[in-house]
N, C-alpha and C. Protein backbone atom coordinates (compact mmCIF):
# COMPACT_ATOMS: atom_id res chain seq x y z
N UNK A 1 204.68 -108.39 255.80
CA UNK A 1 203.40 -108.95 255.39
C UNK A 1 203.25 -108.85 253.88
N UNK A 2 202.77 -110.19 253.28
CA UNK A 2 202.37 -109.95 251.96
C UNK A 2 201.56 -108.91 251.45
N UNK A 3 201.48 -108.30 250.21
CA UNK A 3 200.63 -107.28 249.61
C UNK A 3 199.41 -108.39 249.19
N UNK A 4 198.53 -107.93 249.41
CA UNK A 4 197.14 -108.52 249.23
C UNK A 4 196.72 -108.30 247.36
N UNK A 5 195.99 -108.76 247.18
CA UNK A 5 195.40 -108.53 245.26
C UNK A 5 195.16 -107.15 245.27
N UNK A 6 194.24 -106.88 246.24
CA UNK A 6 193.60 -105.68 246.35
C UNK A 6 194.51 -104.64 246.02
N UNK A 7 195.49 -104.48 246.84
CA UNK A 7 196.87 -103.65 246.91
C UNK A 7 197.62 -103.53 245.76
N UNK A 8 197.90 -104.74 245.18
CA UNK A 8 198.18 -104.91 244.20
C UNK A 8 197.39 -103.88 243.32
N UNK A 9 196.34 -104.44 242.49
CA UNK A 9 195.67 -103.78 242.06
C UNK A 9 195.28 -102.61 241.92
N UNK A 10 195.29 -102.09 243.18
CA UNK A 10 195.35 -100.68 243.35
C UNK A 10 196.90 -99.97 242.90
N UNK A 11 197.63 -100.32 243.27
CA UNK A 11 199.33 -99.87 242.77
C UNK A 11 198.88 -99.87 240.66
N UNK A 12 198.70 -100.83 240.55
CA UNK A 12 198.61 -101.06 239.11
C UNK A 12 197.99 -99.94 238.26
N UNK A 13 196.63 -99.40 239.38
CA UNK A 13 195.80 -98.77 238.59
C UNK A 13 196.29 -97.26 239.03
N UNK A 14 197.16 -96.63 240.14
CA UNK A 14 197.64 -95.46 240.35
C UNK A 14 198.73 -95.31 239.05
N UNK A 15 199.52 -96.42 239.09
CA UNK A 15 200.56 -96.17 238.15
C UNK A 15 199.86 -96.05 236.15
N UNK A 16 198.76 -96.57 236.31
CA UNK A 16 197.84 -95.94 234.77
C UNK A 16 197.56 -94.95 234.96
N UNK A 17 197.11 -94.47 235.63
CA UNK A 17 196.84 -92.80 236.25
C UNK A 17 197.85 -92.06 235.70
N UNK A 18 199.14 -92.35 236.57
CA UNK A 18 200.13 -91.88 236.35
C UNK A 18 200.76 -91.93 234.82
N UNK A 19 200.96 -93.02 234.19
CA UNK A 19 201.21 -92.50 232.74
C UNK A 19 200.30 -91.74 231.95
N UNK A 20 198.92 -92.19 231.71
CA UNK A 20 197.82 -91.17 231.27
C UNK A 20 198.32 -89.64 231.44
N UNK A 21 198.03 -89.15 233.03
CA UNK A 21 198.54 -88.25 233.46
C UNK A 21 200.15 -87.50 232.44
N UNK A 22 200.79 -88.29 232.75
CA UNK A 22 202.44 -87.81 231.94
C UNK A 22 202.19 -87.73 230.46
N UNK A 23 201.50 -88.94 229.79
CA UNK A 23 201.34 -88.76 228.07
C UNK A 23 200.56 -87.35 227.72
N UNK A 24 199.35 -86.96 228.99
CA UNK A 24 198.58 -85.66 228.25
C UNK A 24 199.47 -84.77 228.56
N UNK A 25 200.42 -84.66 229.73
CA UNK A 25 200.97 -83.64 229.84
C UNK A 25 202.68 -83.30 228.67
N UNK A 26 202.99 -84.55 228.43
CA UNK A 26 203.78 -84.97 227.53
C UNK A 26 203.27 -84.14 225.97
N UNK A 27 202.21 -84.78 225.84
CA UNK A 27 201.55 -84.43 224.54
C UNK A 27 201.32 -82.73 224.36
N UNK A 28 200.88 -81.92 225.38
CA UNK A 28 200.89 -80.24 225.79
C UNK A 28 202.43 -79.59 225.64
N UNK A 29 203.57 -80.69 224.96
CA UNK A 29 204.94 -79.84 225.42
C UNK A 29 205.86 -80.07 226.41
N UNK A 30 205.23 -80.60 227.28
CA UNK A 30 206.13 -80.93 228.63
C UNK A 30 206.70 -82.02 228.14
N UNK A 31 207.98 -82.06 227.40
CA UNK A 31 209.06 -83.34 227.29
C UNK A 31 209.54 -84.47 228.08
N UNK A 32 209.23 -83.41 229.50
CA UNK A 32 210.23 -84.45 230.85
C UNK A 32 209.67 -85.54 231.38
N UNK A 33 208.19 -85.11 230.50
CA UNK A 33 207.12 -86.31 231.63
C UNK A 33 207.86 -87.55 231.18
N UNK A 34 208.27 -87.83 230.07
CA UNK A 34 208.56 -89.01 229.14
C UNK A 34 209.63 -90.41 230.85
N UNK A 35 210.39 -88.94 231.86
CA UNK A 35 211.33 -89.52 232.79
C UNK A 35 210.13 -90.20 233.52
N UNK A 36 208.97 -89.83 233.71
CA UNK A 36 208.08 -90.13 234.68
C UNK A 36 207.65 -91.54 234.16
N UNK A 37 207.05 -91.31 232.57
CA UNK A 37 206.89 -92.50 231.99
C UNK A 37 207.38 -93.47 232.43
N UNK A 38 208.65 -93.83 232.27
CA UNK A 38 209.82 -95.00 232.00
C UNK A 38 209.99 -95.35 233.47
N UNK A 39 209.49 -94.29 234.73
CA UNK A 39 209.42 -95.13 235.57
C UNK A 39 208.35 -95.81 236.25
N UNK A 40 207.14 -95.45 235.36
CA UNK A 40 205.45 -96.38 235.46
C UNK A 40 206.04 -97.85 235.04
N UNK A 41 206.57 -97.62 234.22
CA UNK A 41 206.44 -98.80 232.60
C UNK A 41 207.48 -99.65 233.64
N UNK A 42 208.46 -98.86 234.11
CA UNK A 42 209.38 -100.00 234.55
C UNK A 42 208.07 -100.62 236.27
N UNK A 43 208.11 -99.83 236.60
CA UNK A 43 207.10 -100.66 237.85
C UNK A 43 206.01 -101.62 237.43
N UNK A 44 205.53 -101.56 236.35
CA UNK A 44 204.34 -102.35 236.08
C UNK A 44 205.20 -103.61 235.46
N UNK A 45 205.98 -103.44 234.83
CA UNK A 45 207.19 -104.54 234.06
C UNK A 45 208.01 -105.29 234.88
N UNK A 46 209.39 -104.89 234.75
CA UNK A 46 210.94 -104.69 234.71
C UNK A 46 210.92 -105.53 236.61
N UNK A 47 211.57 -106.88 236.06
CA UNK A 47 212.03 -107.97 237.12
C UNK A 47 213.74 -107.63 236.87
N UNK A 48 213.89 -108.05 238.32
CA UNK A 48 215.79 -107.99 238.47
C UNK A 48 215.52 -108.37 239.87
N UNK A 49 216.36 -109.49 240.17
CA UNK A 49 216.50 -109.98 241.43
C UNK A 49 215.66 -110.52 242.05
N UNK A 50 215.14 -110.03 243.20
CA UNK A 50 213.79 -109.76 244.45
C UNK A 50 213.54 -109.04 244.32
N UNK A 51 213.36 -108.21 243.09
CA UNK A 51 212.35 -106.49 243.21
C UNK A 51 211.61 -107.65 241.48
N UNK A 52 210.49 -107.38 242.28
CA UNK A 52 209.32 -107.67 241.39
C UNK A 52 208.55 -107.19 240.62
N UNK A 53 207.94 -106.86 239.61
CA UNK A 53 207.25 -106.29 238.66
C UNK A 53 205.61 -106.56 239.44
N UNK A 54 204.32 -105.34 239.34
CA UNK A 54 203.79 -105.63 239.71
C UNK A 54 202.83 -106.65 238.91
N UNK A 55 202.87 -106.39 237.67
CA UNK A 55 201.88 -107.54 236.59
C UNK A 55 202.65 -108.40 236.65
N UNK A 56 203.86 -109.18 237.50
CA UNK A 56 204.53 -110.56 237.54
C UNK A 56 203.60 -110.87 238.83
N UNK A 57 203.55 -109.76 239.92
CA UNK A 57 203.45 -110.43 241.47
C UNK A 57 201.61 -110.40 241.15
N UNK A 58 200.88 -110.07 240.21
CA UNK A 58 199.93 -110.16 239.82
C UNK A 58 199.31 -111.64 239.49
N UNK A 59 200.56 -112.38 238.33
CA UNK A 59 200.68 -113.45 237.63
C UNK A 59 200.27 -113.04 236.66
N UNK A 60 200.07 -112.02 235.96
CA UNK A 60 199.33 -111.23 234.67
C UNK A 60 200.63 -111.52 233.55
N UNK A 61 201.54 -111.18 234.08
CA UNK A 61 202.63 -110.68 233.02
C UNK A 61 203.53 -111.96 231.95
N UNK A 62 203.28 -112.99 232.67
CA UNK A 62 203.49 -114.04 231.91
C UNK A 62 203.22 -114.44 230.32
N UNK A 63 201.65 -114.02 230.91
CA UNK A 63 200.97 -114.87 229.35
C UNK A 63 200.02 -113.39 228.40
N UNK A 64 200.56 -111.97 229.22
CA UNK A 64 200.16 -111.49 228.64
C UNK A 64 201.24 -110.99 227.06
N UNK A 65 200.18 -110.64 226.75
CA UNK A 65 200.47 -109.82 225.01
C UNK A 65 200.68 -108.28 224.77
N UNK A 66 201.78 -108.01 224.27
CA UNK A 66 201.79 -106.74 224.12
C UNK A 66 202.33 -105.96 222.71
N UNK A 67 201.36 -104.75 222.64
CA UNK A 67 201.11 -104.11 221.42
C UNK A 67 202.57 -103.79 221.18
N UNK A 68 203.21 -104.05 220.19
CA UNK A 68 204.63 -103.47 219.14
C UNK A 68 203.90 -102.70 218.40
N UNK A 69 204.43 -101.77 217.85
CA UNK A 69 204.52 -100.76 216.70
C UNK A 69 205.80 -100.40 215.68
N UNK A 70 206.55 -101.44 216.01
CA UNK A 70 208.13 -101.56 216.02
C UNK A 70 207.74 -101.98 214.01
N UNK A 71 208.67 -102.08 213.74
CA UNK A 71 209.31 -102.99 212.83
C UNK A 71 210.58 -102.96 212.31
N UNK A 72 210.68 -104.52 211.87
CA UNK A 72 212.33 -105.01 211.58
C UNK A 72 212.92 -103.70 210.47
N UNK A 73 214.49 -103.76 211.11
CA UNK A 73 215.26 -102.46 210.25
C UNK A 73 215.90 -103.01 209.29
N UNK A 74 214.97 -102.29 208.24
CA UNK A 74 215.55 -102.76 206.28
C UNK A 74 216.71 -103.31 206.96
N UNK A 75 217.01 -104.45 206.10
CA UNK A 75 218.30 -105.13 205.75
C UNK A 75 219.35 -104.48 204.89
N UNK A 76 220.58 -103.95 204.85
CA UNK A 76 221.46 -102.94 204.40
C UNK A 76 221.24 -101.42 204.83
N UNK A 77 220.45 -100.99 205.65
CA UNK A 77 219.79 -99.97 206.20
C UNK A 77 221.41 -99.83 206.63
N UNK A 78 221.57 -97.91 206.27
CA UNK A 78 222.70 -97.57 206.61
C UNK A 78 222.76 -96.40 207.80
N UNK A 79 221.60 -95.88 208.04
CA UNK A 79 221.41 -94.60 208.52
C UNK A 79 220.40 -94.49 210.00
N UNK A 80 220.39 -94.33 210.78
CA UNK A 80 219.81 -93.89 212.15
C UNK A 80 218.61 -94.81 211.60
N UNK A 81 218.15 -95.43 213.13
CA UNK A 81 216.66 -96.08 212.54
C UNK A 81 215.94 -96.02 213.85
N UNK A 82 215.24 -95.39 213.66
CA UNK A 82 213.97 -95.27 214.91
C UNK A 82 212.10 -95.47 214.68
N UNK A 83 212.15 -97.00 214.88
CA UNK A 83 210.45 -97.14 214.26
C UNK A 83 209.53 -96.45 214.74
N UNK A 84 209.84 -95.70 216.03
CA UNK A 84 208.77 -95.42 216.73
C UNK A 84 208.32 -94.18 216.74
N UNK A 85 208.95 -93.84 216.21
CA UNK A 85 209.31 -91.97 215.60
C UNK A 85 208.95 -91.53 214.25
N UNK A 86 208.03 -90.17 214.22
CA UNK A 86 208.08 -89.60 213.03
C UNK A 86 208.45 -88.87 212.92
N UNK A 87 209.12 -87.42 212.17
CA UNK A 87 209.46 -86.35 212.02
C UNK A 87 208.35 -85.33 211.51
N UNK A 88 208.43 -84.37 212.05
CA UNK A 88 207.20 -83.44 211.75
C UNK A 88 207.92 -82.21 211.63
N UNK A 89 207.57 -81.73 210.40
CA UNK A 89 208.22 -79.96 210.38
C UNK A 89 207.04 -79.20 210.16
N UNK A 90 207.47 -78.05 210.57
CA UNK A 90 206.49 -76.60 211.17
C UNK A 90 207.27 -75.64 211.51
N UNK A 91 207.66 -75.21 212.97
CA UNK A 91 208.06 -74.45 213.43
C UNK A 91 209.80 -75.02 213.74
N UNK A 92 210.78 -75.45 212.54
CA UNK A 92 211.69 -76.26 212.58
C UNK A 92 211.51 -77.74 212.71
N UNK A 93 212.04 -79.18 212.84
CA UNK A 93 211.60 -79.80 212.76
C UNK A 93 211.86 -80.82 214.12
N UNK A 94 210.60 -81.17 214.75
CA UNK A 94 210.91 -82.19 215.93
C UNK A 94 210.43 -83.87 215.70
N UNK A 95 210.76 -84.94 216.42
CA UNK A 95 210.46 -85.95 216.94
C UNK A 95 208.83 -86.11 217.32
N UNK A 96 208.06 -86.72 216.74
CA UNK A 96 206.70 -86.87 217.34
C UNK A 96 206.54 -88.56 217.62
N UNK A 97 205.65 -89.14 218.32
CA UNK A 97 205.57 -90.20 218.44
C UNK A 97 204.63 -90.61 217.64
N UNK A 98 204.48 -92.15 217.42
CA UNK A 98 204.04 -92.94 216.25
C UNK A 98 202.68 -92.56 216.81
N UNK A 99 202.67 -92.85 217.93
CA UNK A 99 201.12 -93.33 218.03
C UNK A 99 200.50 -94.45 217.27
N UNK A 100 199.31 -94.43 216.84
CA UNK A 100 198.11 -95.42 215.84
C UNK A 100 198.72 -94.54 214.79
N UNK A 101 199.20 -93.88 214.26
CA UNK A 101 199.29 -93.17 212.75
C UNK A 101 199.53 -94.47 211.68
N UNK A 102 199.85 -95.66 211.99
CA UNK A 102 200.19 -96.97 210.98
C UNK A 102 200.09 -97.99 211.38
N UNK A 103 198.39 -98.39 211.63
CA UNK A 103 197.75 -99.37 212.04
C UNK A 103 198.11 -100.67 211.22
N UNK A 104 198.95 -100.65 210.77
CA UNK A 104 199.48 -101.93 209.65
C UNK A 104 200.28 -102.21 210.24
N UNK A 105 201.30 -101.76 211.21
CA UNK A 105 202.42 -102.10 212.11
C UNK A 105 201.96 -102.84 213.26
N UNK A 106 200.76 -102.67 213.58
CA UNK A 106 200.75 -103.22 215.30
C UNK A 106 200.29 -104.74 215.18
N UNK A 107 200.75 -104.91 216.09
CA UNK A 107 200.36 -106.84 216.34
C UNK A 107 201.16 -106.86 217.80
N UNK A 108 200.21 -107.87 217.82
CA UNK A 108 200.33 -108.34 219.86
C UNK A 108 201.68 -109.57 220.11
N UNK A 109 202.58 -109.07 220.87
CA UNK A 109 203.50 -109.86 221.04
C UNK A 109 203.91 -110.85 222.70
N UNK A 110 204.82 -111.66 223.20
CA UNK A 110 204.90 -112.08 224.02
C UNK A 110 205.81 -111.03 224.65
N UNK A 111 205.62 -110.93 225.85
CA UNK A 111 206.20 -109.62 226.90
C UNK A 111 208.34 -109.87 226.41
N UNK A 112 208.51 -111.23 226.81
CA UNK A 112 210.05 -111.02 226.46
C UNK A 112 210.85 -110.33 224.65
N UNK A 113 209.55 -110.98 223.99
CA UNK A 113 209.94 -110.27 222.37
C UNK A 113 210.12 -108.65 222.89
N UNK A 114 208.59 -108.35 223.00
CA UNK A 114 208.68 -106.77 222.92
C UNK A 114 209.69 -106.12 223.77
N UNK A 115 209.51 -106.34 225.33
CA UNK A 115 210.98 -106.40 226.05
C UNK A 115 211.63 -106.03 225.25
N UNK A 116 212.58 -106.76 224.58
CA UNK A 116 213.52 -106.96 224.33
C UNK A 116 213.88 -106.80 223.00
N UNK A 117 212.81 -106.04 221.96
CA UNK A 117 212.84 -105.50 220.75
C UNK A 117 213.53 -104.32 220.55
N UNK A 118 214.45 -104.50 219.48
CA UNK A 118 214.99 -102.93 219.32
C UNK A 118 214.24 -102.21 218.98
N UNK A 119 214.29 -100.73 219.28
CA UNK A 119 213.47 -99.41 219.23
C UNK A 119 214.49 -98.22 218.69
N UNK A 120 215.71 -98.78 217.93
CA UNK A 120 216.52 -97.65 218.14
C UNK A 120 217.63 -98.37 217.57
N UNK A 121 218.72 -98.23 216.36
CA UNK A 121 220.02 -98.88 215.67
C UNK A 121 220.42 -97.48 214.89
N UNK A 122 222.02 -98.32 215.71
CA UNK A 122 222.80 -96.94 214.52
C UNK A 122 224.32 -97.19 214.59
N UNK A 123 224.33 -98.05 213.60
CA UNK A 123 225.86 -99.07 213.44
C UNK A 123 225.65 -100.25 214.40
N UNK A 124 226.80 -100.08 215.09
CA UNK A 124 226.67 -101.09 216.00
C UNK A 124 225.60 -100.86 217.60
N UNK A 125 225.53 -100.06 217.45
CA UNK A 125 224.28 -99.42 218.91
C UNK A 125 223.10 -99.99 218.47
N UNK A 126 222.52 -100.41 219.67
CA UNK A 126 221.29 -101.23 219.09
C UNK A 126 220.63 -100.96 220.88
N UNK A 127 219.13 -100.59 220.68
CA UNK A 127 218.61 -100.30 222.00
C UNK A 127 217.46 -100.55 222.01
N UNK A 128 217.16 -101.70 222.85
CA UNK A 128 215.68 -102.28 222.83
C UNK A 128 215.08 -101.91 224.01
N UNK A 129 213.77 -101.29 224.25
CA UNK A 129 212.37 -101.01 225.57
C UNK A 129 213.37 -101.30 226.78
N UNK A 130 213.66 -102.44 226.85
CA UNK A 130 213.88 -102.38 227.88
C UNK A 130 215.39 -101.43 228.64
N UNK A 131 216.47 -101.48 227.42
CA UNK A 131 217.57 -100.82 228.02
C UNK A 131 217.30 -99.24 228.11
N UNK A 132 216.35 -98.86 226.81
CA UNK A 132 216.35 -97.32 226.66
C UNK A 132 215.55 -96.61 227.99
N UNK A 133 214.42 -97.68 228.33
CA UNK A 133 213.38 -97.29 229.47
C UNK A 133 214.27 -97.24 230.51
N UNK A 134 215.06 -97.93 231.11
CA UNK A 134 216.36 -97.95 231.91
C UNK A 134 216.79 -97.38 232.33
N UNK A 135 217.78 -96.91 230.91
CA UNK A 135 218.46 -96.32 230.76
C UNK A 135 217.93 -94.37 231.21
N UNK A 136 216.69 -94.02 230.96
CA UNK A 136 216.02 -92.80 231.33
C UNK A 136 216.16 -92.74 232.66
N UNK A 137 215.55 -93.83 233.04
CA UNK A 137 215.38 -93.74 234.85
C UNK A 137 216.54 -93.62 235.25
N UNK A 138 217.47 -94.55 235.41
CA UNK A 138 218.28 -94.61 235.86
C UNK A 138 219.41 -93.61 235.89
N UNK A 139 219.81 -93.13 234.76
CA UNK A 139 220.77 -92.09 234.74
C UNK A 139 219.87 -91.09 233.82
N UNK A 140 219.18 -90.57 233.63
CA UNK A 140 218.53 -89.05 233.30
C UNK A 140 217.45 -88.57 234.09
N UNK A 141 217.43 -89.05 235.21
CA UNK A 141 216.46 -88.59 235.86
C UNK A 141 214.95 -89.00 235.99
N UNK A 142 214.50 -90.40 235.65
CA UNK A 142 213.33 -91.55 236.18
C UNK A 142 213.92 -91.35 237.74
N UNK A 143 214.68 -91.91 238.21
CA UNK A 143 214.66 -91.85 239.26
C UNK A 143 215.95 -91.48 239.90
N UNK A 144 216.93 -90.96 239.29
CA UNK A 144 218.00 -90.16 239.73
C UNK A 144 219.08 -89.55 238.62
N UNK A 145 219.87 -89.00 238.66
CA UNK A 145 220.79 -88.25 237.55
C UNK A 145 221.97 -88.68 237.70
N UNK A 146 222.71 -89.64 236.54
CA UNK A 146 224.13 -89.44 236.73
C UNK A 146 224.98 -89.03 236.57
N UNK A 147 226.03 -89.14 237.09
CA UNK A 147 226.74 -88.13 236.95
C UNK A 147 227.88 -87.93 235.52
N UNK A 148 227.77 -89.48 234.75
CA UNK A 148 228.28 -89.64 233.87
C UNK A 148 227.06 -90.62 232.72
N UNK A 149 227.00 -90.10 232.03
CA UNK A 149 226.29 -90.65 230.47
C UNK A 149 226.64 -92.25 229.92
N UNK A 150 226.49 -93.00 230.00
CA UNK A 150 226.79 -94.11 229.15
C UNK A 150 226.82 -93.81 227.81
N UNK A 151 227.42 -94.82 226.98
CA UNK A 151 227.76 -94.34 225.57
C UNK A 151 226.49 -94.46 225.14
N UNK A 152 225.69 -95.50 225.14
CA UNK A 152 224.17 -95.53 224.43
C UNK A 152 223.55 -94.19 225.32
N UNK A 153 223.14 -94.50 226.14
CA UNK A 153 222.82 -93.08 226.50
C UNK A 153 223.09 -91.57 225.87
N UNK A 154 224.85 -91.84 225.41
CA UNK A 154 224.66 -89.86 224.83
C UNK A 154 223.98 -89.95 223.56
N UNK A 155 224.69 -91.14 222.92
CA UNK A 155 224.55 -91.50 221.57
C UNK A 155 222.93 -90.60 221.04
N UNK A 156 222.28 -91.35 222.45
CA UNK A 156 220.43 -91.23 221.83
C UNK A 156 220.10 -89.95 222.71
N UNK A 157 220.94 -89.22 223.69
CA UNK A 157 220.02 -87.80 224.12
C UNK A 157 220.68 -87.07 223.28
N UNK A 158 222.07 -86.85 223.37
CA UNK A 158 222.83 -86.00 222.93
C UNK A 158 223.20 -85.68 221.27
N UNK A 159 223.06 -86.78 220.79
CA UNK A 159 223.32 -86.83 219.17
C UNK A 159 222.56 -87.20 218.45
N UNK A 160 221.24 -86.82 219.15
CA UNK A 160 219.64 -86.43 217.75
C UNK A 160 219.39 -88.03 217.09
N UNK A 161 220.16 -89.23 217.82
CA UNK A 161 219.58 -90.26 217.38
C UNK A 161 219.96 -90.38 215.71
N UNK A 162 221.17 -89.49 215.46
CA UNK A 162 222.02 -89.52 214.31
C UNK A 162 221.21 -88.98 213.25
N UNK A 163 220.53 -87.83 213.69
CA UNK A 163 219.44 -86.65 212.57
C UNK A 163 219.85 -85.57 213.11
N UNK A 164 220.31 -84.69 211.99
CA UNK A 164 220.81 -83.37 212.43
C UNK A 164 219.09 -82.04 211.81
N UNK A 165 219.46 -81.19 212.12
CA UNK A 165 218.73 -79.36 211.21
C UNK A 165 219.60 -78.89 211.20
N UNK A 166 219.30 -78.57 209.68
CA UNK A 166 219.89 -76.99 209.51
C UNK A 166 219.49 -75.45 210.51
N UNK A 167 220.22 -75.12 211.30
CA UNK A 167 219.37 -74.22 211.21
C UNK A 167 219.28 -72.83 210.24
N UNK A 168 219.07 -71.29 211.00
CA UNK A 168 219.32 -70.47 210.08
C UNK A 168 220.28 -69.74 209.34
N UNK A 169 221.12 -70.25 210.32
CA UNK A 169 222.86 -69.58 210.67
C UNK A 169 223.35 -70.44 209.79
N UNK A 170 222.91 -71.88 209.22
CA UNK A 170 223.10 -72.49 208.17
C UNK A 170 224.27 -73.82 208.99
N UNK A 171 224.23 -73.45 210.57
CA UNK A 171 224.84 -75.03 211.32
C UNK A 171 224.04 -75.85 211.61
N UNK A 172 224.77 -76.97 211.74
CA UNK A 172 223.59 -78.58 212.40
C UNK A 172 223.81 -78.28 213.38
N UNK A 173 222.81 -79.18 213.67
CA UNK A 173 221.94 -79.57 215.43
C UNK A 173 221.33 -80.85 215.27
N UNK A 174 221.69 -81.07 216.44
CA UNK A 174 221.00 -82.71 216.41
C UNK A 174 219.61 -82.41 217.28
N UNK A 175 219.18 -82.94 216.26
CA UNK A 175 217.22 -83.11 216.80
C UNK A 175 217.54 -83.83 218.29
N UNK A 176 216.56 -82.79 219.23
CA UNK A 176 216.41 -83.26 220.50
C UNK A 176 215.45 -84.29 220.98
N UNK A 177 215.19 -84.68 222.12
CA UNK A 177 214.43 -85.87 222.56
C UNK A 177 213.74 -87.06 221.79
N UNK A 178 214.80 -87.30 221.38
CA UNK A 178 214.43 -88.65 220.32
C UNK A 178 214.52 -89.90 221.65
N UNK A 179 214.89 -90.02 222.48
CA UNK A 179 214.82 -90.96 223.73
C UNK A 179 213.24 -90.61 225.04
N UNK A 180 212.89 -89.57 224.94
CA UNK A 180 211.65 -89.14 225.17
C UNK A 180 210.50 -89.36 224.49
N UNK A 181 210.55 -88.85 223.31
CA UNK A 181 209.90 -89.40 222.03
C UNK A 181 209.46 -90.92 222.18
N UNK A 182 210.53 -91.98 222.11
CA UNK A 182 210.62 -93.00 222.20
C UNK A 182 209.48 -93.38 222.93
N UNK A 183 210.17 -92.85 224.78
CA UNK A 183 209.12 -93.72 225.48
C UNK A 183 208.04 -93.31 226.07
N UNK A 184 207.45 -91.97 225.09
CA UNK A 184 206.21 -92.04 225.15
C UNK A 184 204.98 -93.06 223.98
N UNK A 185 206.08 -93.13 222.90
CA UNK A 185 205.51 -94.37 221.89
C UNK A 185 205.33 -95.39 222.86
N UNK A 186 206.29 -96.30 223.45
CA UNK A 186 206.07 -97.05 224.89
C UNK A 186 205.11 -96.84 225.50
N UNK A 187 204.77 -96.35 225.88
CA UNK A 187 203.47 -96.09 226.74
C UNK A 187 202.43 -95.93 225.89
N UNK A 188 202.06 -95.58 224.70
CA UNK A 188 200.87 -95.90 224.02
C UNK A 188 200.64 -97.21 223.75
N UNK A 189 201.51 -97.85 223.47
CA UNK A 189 201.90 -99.33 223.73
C UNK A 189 201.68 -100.13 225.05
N UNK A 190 201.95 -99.84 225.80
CA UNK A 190 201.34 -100.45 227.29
C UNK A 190 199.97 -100.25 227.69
N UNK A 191 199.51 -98.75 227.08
CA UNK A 191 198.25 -98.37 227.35
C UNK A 191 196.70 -99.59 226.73
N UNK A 192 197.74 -99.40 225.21
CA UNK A 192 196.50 -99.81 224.30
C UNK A 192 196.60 -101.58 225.28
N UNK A 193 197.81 -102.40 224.95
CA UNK A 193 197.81 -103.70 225.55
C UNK A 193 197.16 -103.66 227.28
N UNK A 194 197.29 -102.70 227.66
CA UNK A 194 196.06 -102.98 229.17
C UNK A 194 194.92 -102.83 229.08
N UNK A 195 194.14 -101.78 227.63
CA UNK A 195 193.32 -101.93 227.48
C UNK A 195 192.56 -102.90 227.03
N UNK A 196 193.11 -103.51 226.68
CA UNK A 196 193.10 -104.79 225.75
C UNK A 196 192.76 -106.16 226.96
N UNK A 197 193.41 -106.23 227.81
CA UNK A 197 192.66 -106.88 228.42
C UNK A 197 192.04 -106.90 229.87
N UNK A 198 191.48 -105.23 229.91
CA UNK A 198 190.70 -104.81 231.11
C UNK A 198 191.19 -104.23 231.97
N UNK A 199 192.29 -104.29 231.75
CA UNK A 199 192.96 -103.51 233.48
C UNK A 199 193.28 -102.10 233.33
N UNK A 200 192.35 -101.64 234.58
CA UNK A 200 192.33 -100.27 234.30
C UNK A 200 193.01 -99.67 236.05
């Protein structure tokens, strides 16, 4: 039997729950929610096959608009580039997300741009919303663990997104959850664009 609007609707608005839910708990320290994230974002989104997105089986997702915070990576840019990311030092230095901190960046885009915008370059690696969000679920634990890493994958958990610390011992370390980081920027991004046009 078909899912009714109602149903619909209701799925739509558990799964806002549900990121809300993960960003405050995200935002308190808890890193992992970011896996929970990427698999809201992909249910409300992310078409492949006969598995449907619910803002497609909505008819929402077509003509809607969605908030970027992104921007294009300098031209000759030689070094790790992550728009969605700031660095914050204090207690050593971590990954924070953009958030609104640079209201000069945002503008409303068509779902396949943002899709499909890079969020992430470093040489030839290039990783746009949609592969990195994916890429979480799928093999880090959104919705199962694999047993082997893809190369974009280590590239961005394992190797700090190409930013090392010193630490005290005076060795590098590659800054952690720069792919977490990421897609909780994502989700402030989905948030603000649903707010934007009512759907709660």
């Amino acid at each position: 039997m078909p899912r009714t609007i109602e149903d619909l609707r209701k799925a739509v608005s558990e799964q806002r729950r549900a990121i809300r839910a993960s960003c405050t708990s995200f935002d308190s320290g808890e890193k992992w929610e970011a896996r929970r994230l990427a698999t809201a974002i992909i249910n409300l989104f992310h078409d492949k096959g006969r598995t449907q997105s619910l803002l497609n089986q909505l008819g929402l997702k077509e003509d809607m608009l969605l908030l970027s915070t992104s921007q294009p990576n300098p031209p000759g840019n030689l070094i790790a580039w992550s728009p969605l990311l700031v660095m914050q030092w204090g207690a050593g230095v971590h990954y924070q997300p953009l958030l609104g901190q640079m209201p000069s960046r945002a503008r409303f885009i068509q779902f396949d741009e943002w899709w499909n915008e890079s969020v992430y370059e470093d040489g030839e690696l290039k990783l746009t919303r949609s592969v990195l969000l994916r890429t979480i679920r799928d093999q880090d634990g959104g919705s199962h663990y694999d047993p082997d890493l893809s190369d974009e994958a280590y590239k961005l958990m394992k190797g700090g997104a190409g930013w090392y610390f010193q630490g005290e011992n005076g060795a590098e370390y590659p800054m952690e959850d720069a792919e977490l980081t990421t897609a909780r920027q994502i989700a402030y991004e989905v948030e603000m664009s649903l707010d934007r046009i009512g759907l709660v």
